[in-house]
Protein backbone atom coordinates (compact mmCIF):
# COMPACT_ATOMS: atom_id res chain seq x y z
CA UNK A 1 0.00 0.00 0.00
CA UNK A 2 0.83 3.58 -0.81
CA UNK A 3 3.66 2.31 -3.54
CA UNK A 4 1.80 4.43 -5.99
CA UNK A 5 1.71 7.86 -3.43
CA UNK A 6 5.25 6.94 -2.67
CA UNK A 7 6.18 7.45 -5.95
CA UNK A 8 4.38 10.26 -7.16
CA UNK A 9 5.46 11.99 -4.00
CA UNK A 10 9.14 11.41 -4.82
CA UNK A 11 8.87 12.62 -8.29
CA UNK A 12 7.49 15.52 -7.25
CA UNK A 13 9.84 16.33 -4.80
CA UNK A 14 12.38 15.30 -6.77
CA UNK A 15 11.23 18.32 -9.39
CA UNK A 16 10.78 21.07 -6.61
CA UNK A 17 14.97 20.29 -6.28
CA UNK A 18 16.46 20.23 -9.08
CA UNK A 19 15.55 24.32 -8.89
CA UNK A 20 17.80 26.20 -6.96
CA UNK A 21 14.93 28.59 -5.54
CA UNK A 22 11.15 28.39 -6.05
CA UNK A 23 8.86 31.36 -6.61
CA UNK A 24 4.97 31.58 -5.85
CA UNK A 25 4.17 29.78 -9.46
CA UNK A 26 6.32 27.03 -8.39
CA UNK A 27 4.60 26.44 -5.01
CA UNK A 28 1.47 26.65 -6.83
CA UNK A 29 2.05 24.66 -9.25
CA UNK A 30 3.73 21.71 -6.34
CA UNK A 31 0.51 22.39 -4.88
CA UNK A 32 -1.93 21.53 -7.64
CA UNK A 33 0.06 18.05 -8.14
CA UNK A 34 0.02 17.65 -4.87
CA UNK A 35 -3.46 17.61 -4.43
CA UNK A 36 -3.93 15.63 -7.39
CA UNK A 37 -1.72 13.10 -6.03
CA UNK A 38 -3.78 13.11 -2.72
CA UNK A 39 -7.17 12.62 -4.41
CA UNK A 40 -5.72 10.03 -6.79
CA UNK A 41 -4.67 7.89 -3.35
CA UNK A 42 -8.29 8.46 -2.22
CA UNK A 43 -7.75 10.53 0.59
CA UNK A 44 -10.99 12.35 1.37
CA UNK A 45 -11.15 15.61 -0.20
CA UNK A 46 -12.07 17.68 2.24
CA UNK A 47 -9.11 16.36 4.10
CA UNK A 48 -6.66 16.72 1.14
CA UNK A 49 -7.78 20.26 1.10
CA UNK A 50 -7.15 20.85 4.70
CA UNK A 51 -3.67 19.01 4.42
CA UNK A 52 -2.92 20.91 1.09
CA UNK A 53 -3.39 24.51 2.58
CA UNK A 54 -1.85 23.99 5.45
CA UNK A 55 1.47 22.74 3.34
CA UNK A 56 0.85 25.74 0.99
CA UNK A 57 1.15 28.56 3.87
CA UNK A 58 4.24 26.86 5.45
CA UNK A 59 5.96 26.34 1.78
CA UNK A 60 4.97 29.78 0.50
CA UNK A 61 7.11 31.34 3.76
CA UNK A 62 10.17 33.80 3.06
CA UNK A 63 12.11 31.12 4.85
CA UNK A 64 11.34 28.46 2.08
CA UNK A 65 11.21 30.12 -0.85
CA UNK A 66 14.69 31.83 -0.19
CA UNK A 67 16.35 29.16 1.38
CA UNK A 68 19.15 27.26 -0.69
CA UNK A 69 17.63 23.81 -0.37
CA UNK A 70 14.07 24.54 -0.66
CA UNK A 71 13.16 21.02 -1.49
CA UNK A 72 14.42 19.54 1.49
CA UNK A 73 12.36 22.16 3.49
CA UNK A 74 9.39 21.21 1.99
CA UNK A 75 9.96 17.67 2.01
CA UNK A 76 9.99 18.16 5.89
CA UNK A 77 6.57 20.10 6.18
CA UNK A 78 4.87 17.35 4.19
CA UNK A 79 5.88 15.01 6.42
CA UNK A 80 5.16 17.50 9.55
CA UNK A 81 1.73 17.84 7.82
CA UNK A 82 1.05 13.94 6.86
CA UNK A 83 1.48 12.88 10.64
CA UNK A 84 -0.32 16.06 11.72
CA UNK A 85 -3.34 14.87 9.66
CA UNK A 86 -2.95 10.92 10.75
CA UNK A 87 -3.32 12.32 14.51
CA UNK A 88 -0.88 11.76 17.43
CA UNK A 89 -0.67 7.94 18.65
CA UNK A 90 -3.69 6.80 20.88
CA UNK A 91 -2.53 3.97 23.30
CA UNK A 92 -5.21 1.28 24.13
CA UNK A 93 -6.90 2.07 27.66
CA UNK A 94 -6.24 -0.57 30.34
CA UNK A 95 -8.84 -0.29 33.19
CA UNK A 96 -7.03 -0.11 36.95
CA UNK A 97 -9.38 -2.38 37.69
CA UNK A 98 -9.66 -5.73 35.96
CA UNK A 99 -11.26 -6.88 33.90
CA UNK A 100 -10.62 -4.45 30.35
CA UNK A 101 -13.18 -4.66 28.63
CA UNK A 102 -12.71 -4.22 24.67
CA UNK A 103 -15.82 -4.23 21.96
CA UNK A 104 -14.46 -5.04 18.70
CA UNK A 105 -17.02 -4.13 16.21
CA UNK A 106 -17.29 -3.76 11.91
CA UNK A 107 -18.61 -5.03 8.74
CA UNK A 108 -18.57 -8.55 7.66
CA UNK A 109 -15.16 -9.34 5.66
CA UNK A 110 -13.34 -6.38 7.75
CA UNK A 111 -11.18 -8.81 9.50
CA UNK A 112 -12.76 -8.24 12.81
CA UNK A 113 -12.79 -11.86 14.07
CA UNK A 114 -8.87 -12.16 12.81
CA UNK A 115 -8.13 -9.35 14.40
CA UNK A 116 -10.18 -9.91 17.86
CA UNK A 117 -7.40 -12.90 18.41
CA UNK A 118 -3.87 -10.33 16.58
CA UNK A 119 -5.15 -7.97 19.53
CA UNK A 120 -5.18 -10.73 22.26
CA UNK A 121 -2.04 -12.12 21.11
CA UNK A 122 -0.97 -9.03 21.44
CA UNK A 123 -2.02 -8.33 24.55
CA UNK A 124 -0.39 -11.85 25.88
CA UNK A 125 2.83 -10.87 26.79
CA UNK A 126 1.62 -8.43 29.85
CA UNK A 127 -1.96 -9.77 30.09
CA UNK A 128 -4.41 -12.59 29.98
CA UNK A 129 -6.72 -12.27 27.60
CA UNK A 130 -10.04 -14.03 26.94
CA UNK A 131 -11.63 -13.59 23.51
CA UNK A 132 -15.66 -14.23 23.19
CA UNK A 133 -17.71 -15.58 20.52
CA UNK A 134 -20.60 -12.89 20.87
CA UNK A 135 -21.33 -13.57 16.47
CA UNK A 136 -23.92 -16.12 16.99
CA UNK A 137 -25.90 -15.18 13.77
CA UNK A 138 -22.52 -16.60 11.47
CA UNK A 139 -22.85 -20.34 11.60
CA UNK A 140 -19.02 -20.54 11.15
CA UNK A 141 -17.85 -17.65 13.57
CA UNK A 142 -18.07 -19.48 16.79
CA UNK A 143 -15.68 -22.06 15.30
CA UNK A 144 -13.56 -19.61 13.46
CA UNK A 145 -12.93 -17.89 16.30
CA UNK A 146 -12.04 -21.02 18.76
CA UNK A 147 -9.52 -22.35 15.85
CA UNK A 148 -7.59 -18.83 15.70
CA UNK A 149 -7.91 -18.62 19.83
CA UNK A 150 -6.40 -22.40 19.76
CA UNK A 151 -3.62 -21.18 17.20
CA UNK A 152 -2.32 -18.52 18.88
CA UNK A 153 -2.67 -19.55 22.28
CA UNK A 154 -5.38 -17.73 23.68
CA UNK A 155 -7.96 -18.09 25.95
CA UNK A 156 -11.21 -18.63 24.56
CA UNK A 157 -15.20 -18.79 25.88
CA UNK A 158 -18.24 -19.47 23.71
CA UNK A 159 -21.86 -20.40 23.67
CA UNK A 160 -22.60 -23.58 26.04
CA UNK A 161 -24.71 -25.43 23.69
CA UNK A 162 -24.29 -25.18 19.79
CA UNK A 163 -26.98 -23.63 18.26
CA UNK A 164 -27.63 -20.68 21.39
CA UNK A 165 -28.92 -17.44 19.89
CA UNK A 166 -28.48 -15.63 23.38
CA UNK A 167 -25.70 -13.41 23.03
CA UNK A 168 -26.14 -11.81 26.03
CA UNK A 169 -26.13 -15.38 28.11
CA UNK A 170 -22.78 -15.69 26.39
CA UNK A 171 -21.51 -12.22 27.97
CA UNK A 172 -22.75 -12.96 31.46
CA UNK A 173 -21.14 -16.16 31.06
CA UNK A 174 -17.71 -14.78 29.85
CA UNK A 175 -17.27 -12.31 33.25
CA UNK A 176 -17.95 -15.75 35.24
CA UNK A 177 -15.11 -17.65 33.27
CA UNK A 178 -12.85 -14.67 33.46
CA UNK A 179 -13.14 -14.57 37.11
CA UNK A 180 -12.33 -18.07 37.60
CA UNK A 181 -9.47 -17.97 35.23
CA UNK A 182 -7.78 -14.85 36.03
CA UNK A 183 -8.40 -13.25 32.86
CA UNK A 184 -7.65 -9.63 33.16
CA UNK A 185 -8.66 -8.50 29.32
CA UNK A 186 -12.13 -8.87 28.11
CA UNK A 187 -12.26 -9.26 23.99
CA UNK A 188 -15.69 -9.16 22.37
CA UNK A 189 -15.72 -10.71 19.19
CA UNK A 190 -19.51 -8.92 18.01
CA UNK A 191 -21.51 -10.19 15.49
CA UNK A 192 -20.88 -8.12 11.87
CA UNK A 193 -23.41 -7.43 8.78
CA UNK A 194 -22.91 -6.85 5.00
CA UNK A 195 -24.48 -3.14 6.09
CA UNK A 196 -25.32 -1.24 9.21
CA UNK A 197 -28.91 -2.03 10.38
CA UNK A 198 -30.48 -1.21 13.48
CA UNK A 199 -30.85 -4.70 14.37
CA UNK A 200 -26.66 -5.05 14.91
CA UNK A 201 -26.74 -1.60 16.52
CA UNK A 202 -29.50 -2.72 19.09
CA UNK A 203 -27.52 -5.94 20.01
CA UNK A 204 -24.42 -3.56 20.22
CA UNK A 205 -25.86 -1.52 22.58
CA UNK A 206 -27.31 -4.50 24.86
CA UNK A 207 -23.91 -5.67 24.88
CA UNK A 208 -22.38 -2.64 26.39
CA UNK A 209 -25.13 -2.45 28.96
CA UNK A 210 -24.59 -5.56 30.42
CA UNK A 211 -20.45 -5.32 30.03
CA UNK A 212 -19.81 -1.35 29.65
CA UNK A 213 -16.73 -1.66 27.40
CA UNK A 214 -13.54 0.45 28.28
CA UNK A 215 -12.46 0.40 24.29
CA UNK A 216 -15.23 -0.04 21.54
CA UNK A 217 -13.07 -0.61 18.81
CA UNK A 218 -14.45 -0.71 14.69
CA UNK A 219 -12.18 -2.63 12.84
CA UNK A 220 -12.57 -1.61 9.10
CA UNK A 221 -10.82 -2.24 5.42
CA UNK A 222 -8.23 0.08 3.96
CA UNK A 223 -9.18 -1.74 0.82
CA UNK A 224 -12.28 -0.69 0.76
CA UNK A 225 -10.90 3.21 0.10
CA UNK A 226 -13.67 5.75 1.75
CA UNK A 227 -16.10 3.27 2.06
CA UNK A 228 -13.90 2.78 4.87
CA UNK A 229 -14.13 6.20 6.31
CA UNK A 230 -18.25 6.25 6.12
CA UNK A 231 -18.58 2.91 7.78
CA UNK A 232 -16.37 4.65 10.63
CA UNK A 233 -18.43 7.61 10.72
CA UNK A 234 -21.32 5.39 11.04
CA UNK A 235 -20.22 3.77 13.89
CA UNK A 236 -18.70 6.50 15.62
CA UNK A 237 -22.49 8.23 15.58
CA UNK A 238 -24.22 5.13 16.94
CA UNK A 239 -21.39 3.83 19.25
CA UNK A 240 -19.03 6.63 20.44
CA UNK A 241 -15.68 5.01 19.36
CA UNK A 242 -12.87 4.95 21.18
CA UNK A 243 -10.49 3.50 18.13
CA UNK A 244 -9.94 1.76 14.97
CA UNK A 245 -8.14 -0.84 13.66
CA UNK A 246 -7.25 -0.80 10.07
CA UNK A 247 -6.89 -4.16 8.46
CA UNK A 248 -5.44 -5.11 5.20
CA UNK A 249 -2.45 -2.49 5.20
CA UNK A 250 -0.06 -4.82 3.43
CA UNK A 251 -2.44 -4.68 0.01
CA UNK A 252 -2.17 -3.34 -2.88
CA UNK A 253 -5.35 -0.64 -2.40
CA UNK A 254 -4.23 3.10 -2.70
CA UNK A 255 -4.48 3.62 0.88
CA UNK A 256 -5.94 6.97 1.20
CA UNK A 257 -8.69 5.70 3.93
CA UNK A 258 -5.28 5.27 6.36
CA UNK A 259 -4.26 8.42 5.68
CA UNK A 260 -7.51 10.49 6.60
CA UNK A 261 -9.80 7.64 8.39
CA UNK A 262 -8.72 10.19 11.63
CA UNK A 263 -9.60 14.03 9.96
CA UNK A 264 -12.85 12.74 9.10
CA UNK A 265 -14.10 10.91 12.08
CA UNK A 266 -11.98 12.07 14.76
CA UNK A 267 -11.52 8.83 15.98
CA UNK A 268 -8.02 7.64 16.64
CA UNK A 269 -6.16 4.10 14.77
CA UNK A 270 -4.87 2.68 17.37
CA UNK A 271 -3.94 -0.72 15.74
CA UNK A 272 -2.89 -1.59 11.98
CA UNK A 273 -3.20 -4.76 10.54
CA UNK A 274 0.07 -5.91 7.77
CA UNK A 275 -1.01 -9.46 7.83
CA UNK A 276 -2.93 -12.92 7.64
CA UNK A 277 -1.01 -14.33 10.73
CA UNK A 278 -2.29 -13.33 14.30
CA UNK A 279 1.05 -11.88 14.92
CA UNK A 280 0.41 -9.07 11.90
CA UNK A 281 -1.03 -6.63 14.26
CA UNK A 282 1.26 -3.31 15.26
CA UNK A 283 0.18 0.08 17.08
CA UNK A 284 -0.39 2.57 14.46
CA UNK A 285 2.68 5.34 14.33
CA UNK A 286 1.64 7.86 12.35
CA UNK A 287 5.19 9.20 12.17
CA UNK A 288 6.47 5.30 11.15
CA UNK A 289 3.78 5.73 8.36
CA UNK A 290 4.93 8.82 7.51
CA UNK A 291 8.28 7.62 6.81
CA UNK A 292 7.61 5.01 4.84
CA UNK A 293 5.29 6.98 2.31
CA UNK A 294 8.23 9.49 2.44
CA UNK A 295 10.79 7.14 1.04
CA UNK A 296 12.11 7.65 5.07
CA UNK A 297 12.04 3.36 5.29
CA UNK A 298 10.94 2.45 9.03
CA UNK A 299 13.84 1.42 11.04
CA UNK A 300 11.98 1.82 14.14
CA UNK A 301 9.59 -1.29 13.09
CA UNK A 302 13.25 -3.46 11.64
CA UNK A 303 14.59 -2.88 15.18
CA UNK A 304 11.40 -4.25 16.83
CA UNK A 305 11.08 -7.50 14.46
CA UNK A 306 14.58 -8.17 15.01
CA UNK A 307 14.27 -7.89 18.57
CA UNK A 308 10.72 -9.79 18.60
CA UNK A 309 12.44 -12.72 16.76
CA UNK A 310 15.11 -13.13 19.52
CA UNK A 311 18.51 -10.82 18.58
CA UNK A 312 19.51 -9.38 21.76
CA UNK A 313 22.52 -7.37 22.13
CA UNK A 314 24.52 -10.31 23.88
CA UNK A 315 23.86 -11.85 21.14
CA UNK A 316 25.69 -9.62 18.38
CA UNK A 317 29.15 -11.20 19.26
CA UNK A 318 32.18 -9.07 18.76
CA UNK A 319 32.88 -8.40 15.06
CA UNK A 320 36.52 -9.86 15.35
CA UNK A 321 35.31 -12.85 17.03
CA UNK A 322 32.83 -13.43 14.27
CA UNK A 323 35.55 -12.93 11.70
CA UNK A 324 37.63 -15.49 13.30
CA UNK A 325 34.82 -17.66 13.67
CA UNK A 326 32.44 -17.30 11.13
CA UNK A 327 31.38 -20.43 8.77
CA UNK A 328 28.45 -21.61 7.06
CA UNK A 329 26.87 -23.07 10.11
CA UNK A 330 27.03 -19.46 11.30
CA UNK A 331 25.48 -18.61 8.17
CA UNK A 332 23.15 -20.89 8.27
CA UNK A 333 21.65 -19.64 11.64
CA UNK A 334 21.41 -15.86 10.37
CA UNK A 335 19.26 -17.56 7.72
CA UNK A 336 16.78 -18.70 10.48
CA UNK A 337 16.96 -15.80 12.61
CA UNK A 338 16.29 -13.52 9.34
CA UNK A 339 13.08 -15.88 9.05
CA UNK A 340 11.66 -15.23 11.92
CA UNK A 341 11.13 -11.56 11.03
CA UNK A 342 9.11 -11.97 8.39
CA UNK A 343 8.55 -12.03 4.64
CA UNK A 344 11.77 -10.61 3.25
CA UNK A 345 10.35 -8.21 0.71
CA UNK A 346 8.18 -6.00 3.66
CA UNK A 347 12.03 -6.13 5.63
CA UNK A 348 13.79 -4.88 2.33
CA UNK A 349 10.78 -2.22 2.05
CA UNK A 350 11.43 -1.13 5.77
CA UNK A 351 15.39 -0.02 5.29
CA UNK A 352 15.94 3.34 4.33
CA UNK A 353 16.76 4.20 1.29
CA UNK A 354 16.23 1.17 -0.42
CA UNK A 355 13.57 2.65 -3.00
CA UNK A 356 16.38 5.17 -4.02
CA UNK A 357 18.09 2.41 -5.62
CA UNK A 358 17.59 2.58 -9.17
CA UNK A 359 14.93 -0.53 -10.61
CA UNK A 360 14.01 -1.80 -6.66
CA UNK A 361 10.74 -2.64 -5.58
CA UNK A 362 10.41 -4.72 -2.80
CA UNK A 363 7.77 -6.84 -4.72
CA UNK A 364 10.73 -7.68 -6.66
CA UNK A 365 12.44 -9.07 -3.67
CA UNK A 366 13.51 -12.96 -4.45
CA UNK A 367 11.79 -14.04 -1.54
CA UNK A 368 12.59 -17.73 -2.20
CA UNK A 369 16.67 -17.20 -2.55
CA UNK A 370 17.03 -17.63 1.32
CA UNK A 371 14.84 -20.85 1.13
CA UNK A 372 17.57 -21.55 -1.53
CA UNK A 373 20.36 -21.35 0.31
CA UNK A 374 19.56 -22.81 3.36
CA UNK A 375 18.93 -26.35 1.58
CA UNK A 376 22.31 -25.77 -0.21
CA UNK A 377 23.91 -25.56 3.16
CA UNK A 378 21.90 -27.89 4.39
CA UNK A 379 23.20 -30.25 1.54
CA UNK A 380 26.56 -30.05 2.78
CA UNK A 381 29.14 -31.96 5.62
CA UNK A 382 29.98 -30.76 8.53
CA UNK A 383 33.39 -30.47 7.83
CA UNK A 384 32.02 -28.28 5.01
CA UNK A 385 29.94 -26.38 6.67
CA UNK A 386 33.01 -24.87 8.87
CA UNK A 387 35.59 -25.21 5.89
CA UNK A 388 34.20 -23.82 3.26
CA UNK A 389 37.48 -24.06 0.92
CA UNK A 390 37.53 -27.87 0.59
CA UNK A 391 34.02 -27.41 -1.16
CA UNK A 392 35.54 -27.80 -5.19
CA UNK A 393 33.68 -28.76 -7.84
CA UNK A 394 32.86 -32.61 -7.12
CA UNK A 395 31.37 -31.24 -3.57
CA UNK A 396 29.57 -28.47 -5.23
CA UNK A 397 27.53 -31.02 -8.17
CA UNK A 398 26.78 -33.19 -5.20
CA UNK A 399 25.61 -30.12 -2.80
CA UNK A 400 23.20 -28.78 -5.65
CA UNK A 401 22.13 -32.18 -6.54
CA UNK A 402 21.43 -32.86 -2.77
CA UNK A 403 19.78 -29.21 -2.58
CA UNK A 404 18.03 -29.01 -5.83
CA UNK A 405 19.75 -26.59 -7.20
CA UNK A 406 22.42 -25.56 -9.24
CA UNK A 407 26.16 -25.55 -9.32
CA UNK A 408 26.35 -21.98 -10.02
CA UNK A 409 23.85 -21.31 -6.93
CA UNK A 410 25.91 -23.56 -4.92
CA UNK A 411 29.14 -20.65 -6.40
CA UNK A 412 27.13 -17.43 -5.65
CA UNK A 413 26.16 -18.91 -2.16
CA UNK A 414 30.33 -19.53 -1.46
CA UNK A 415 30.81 -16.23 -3.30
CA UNK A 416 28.19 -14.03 -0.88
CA UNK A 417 29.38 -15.99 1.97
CA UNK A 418 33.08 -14.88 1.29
CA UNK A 419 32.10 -11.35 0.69
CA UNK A 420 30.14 -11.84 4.08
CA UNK A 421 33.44 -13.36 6.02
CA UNK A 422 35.50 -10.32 4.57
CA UNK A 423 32.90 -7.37 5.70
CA UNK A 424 32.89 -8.83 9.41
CA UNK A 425 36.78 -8.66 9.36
CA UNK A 426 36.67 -5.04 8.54
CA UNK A 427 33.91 -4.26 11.27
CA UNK A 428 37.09 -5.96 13.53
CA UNK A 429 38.77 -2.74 14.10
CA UNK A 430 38.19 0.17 16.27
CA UNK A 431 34.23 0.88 17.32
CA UNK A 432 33.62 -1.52 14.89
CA UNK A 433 31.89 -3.28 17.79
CA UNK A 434 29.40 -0.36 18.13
CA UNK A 435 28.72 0.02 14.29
CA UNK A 436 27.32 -3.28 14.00
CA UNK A 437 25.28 -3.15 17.34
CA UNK A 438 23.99 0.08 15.98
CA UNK A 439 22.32 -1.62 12.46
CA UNK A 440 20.22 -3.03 15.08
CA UNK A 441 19.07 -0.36 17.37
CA UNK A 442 21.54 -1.15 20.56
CA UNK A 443 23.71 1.29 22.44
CA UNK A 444 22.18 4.32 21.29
């Protein structure tokens, strides 16, 4: 999502600096592709006007339009102004006194159920969540819920007796289970509709009398572009939301709901979903988001993948030891750590800078290479693994035959692993230590 914004946003940029000062006609010109570009994403227009005046009174300053790098200036107000009109970050309120109560609420196909068990999982590592089946009306939801509870390793509480229609048996029943079971978090997986009727709102509302929710949360679509947006505003009239959760931000839609979803309602996202998995659920960082429709990358979210998937600083060993030490086995466990963080085309999309390179998209990211090379290591001895020079050319048919591969995958492997070996020797020297801690976010 917002590949195509991205893009249109560096181009224009990239015109405002290759002047070496702007006039009015300039700005107003910037301006009018701007807003173009902002209506094109489907950002709401009377947000994208909002957004669009506010970046035209800061660009069209003395200070701007006589400064030296006047591109650069105004590539900072847009990005001021793009987290100004995504809102500050809204944590998720935790009651003082137990049990939290959370009302997840939205359209069918929004992702709610999903994302009823991302937000528990989430919630896992400091509380003790309990999700509840409270869709009765879905023949399937119960289930669907209990099988994504039992996946992620959640607590879970339905309906007694299959077939109950009683939703609100099902609530009372839920604050007598979490009781007994010390759960301290309360999620409500509510029943959703193809539209907003006053049926759903009336069992809404019965819901939240019996259980008076600390969060009533609408999870809703960026794919669905401003459909999004009036769903939200729907809710937010009947319900009084306290957040959102946007679903579906790893898609291909132009992402302009995301971007606006909080100008129009005035309810903030406190969640975003980037994911199928239950672990695909993040807080939404408006600045984060910023940065990555800027081109900026998001090394804030690298540094918390690679610390979710287990790198601690103890274990980024001295660069000179890994020089001395460092073999394919080695290798080989970098592969499984790198893994763990996630599909490698969002990680390549995440470093800064990486769109500047000339031809890369991170769709284009050869996401099966480090499958690849872990079989052809896995192929090999031992005694190969941690001496790679006795691997010549009767070892390398037999590796790629044992991988299925090639012998000239088998060669770039050895080659990349070399150029590897050689980079950690020159991190060996002084504060080299501290350089590579620093690629991932320790001792700063």
């Amino acid at each position: 999502m917002f590949d195509a914004l991205k893009e249109k946003l560096s181009s224009l940029l990239s015109k405002l600096g290759s002047k070496g000062r702007l006039s009015p006609e300039d700005i107003d010109s910037a301006m009018r592709e701007l807003r173009r570009t902002m209506l094109e994403a489907d950002v709401d227009f009377r947000a994208a006007k909002d957004f669009i005046a506010k970046i035209r009174e800061r660009a069209s300053s003395a200070e701007v339009l006589q400064s030296i790098t006047p591109s650069e200036r105004i590539s900072a107000i847009v990005y001021d102004e793009l987290v100004s009109l995504m809102g500050k970050p809204a944590p998720l309120i935790i009651s003082p006194k137990p049990p939290t109560v959370i009302l997840m609420a939205g359209l069918q196909g929004s992702g709610k159920t999903t994302s009823t068990v991302k937000l528990a999982r989430h919630l896992k590592g400091s509380h003790n969540p309990l999700v509840v089946a409270c869709d009765l009306r879905r023949p399937a939801a119960v289930e669907q819920l209990r099988v994504l509870a039992d996946g992620a390793k959640v607590s879970f509480y339905g309906p007694e007796n299959a077939g109950d229609t009683d939703v609100l048996k099902v609530v009372r029943g839920a604050v007598k289970y979490s009781e007994s079971h010390m759960n301290d978090v309360i999620i409500l997986d509510t029943a959703g509709r193809l539209h907003i009727d006053d049926e759903l709102m009336g069992e809404l509302k019965s819901i939240a009398e019996v259980l008076p929710p600390h969060e009533r949360i609408l999870v809703v679509d960026a794919m669905t572009g401003q459909e999004a947006v009036n769903s939200a505003k729907a809710f937010h009239e009947l319900l009084n939301l306290t957040g959102l959760i946007l679903t579906k931000l790893d898609g291909d839609a132009r992402g302009g709901s995301a971007l606006s979803i909080r100008a129009v309602t005035g309810v903030p996202v406190k969640f975003a979903g980037v994911g199928e998995n239950t672990d695909a659920l993040e807080p939404f960082s408006p600045e984060r988001m910023a940065g990555r429709i800027m081109g900026m990358g998001d090394i804030q979210g690298l540094v918390e993948k690679v610390r979710a998937a287990g790198v601690t600083e103890n274990a980024i060993k001295s660069p000179g030891k890994i020089a001395k030490s460092f073999d394919l086995e080695m290798l080989l466990t970098q592969f499984e750590q790198l893994e763990k963080l996630g599909p490698i085309e969002k990680i390549a999309g995440m470093i800064p800078g990486m769109d500047k390179i000339k031809d890369f998209r991170a769709e284009d990211v050869d996401a099966g290479a480090l499958k690849r090379n872990k079989a052809i290591i896995q192929s090999m001895t031992p005694q190969e693994r941690h001496n790679p020079k006795i691997i010549k050319g009767s070892r390398r048919r037999r590796i790629a035959q044992g991988s299925g591969t090639s012998v000239q995958m088998v060669n770039q492997l050895l080659a990349q692993y070399e150029q590897m070996r050689k980079m950690f020797k020159s991190f060996s020297g002084s504060g080299g230590g501290r350089r590579l801690k620093s690629l991932f976010g320790f001792g700063r």
